[in-house]
Protein backbone atom coordinates (compact mmCIF):
# COMPACT_ATOMS: atom_id res chain seq x y z
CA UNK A 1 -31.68 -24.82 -31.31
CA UNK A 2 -30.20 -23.32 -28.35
CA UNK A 3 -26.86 -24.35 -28.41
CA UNK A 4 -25.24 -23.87 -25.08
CA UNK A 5 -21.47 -25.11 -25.56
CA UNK A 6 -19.08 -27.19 -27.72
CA UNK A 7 -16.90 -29.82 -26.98
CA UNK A 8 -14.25 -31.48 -29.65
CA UNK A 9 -13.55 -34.95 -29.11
CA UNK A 10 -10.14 -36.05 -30.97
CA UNK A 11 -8.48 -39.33 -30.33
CA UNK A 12 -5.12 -39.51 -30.02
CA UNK A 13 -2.53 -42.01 -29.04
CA UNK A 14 -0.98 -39.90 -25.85
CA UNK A 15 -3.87 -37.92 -23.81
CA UNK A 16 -0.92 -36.54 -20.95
CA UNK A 17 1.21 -35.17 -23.41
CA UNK A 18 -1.83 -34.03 -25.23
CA UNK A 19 -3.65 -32.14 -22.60
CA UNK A 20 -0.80 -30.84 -21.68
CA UNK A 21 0.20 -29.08 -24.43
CA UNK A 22 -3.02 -27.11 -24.45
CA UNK A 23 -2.83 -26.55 -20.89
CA UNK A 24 0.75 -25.06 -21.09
CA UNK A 25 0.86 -23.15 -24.25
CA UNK A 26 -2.73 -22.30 -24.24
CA UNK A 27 -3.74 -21.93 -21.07
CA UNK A 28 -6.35 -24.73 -20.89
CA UNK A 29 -7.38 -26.43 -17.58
CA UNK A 30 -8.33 -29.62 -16.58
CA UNK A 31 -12.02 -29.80 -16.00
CA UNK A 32 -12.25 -34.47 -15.62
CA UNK A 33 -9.35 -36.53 -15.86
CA UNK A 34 -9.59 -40.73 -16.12
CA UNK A 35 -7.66 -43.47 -17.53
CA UNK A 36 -7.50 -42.93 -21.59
CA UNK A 37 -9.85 -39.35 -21.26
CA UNK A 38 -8.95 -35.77 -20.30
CA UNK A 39 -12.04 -32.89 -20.63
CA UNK A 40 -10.19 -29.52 -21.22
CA UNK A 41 -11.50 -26.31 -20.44
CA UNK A 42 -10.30 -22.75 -21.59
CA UNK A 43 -12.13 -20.28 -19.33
CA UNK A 44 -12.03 -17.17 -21.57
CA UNK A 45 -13.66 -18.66 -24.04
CA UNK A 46 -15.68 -21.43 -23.19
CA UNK A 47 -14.20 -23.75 -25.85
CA UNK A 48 -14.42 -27.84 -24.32
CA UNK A 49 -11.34 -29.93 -26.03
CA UNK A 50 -11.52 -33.88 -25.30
CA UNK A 51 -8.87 -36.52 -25.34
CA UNK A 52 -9.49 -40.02 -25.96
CA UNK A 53 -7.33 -42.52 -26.09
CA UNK A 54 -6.86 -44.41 -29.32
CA UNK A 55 -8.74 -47.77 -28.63
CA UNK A 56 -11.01 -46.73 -25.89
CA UNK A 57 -13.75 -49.21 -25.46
CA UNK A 58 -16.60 -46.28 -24.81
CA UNK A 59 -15.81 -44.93 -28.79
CA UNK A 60 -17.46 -46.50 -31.66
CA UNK A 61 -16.08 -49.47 -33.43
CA UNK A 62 -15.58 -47.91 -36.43
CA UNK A 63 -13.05 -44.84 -34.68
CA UNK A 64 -12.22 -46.95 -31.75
CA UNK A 65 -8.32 -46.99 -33.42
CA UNK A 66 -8.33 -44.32 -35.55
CA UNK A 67 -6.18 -41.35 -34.10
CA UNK A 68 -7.26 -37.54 -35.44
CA UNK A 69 -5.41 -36.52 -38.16
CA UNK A 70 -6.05 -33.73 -40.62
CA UNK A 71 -7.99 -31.94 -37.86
CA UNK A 72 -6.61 -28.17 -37.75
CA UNK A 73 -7.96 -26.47 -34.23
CA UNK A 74 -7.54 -22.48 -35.07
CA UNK A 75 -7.32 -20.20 -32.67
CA UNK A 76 -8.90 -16.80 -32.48
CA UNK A 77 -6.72 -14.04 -30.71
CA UNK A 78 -6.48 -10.21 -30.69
CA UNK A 79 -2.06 -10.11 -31.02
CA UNK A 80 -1.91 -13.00 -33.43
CA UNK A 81 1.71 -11.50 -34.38
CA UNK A 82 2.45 -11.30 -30.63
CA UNK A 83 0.77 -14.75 -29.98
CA UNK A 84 2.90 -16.78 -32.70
CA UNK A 85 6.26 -15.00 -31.40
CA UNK A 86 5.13 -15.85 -27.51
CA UNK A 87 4.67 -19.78 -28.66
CA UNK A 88 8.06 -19.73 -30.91
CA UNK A 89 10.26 -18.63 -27.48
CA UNK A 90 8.31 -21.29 -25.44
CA UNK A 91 9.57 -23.89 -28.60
CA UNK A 92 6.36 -24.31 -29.84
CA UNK A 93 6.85 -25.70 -33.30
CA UNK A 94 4.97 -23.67 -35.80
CA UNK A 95 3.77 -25.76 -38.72
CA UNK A 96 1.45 -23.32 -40.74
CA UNK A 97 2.81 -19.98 -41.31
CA UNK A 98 0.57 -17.40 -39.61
CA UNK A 99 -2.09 -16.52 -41.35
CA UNK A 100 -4.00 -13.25 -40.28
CA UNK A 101 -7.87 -13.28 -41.59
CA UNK A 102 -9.59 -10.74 -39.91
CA UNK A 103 -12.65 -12.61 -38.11
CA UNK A 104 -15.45 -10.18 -38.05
């Protein structure tokens, strides 16, 4: 298989504030934008996030009003000490302590 990106889908109940937490803490960008559905994009690494909103007719059924929950996106970085004190002073709330497991 020649896999040549991923994309998450998560639903959640606000795709504004959503997106726009990635795109101003994590320097996502907005690649499609349309009522209920934001496709994020973070250059550097290629990694695809998409919003949908919580009873959107175009998911199935069964998920259709189910928001994510348990879902833990973990980002990869080089300065994870330096990363983690950058998001506290822009009042990012921190809600796993950091956890450093050399990837590699």
């Amino acid at each position: 298989m020649n896999i040549t990106s991923l994309s998450v889908s998560l639903t959640v109940n606000d795709v504004k504030s959503s997106s726009d937490y990635l795109m101003r803490h994590f320097g996502f960008k907005k690649k499609i934008a349309a009522d209920g559905f934001a496709s994020l994009m973070h250059e550097a690494s290629g990694i695809n996030i998409i919003y949908m909103q919580t009873g959107l007719e175009v998911l199935p059924t069964f998920l259709r009003d189910v928001p994510v929950r348990g879902t833990i996106l973990a980002f990869v970085t080089n300065d994870i000490e330096a990363e983690e004190a950058r998001l506290q002073n822009e009042g990012v709330r921190i809600s796993l302590p950091l956890q450093n497991r050399g990837m590699g």
